[in-house]
Structure formats: C-alpha cells, structure tokens
Protein backbone atom coordinates (compact mmCIF):
# COMPACT_ATOMS: atom_id res chain seq x y z
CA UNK A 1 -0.57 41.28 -16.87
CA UNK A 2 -0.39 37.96 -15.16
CA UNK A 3 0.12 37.49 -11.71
CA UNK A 4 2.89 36.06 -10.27
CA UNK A 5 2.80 32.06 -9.42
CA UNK A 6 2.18 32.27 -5.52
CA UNK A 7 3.23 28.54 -4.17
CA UNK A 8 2.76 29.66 -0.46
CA UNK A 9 -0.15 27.24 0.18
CA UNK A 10 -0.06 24.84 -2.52
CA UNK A 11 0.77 22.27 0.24
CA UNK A 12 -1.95 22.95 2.37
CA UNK A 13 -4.11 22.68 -0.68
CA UNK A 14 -2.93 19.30 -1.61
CA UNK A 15 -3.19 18.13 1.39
CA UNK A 16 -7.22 19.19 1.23
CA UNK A 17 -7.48 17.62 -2.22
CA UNK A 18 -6.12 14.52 -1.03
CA UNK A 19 -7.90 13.87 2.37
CA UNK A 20 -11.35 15.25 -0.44
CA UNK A 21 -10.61 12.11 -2.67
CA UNK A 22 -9.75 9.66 0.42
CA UNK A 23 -13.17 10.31 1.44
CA UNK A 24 -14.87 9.49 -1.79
CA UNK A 25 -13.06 6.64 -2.22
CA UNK A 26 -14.64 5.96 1.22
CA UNK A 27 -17.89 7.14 0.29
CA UNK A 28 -18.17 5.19 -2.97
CA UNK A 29 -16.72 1.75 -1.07
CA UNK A 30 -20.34 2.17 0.98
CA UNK A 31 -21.93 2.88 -2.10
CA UNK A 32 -20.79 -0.41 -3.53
CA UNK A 33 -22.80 -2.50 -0.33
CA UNK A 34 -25.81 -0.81 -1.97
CA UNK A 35 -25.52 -1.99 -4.99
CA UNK A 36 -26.44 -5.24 -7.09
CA UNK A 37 -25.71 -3.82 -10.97
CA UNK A 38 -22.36 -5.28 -11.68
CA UNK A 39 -22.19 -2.03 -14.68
CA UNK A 40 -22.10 0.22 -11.52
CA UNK A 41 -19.45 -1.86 -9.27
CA UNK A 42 -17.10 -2.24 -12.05
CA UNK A 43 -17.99 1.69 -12.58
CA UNK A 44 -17.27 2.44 -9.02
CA UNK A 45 -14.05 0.29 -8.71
CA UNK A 46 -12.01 1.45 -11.81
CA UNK A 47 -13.05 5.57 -10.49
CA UNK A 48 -11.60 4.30 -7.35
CA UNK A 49 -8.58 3.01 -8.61
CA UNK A 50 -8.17 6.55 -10.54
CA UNK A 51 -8.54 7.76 -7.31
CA UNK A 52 -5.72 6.12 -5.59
CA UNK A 53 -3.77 7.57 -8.40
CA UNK A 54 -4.47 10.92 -8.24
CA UNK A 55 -3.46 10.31 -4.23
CA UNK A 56 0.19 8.73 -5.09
CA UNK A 57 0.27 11.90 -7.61
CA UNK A 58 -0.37 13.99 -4.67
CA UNK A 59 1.74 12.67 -2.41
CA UNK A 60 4.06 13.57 -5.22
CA UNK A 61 3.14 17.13 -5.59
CA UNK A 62 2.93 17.66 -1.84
CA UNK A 63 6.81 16.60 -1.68
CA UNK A 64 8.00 18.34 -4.26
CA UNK A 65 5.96 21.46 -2.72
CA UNK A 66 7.71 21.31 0.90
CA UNK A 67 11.09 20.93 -1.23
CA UNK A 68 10.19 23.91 -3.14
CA UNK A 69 9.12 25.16 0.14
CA UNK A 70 12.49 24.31 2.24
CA UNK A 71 14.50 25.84 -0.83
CA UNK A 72 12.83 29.23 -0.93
CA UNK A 73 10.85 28.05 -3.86
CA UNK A 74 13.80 28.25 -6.09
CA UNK A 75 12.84 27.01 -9.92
C-alpha cells in the first residue's frame, strides 16, 4: 500500500535545495579563478546556468507549495 503524499514540509525542503545549489553555483564561480582549461570553464558555466534554472524552478515549486499550503493543500 502506498503512503499517502505528505506536503507538510515540501517548502522547507525547497527552500534547502535551493540555498544547496546557490552555494555551488558559488562554489564552482571560485573554482573557475582556478582554472586555465577553457573545456572546464565552459563546463562549469553552462552547469551553472542549469543551476540558475533549477533555482527559478524552485522558486516555482516553493510558491505553488505555500499556495497549496494556505489552501489546506487542496488538489
């Protein structure tokens, strides 16, 4: 038997997932300064730009969360 979709802290979550992939962009911005290959900066810049992606999709997510959230999370 499954288990019943529990949404109660899918915000918080997100939030954690987000502020996880703002730091690597971070980390892998420092990593660039470290590098001369221009394989491994092009690399390093389109994974970043994924990244800020997957943080617009988040921001996203968390909204549609706290809606879900605010409205009893009502499907």
């Amino acid at each position: 038997m499954a288990k019943p979709d529990n949404r109660q802290d899918n915000v918080e979550k997100l939030q954690t997932m987000k502020k996880q992939t703002e730091h690597n962009i971070e980390a892998a911005e420092e990593a660039l300064e470290y590098t001369d290959s221009n394989v491994q900066r092009q690399a390093i810049k389109a994974k970043n730009e994924r990244r800020e992606n997957s943080i617009h999709g988040f921001d996203e997510e968390i909204s549609d969360e706290m809606n879900a959230r605010t409205n009893g999370f009502k499907e």
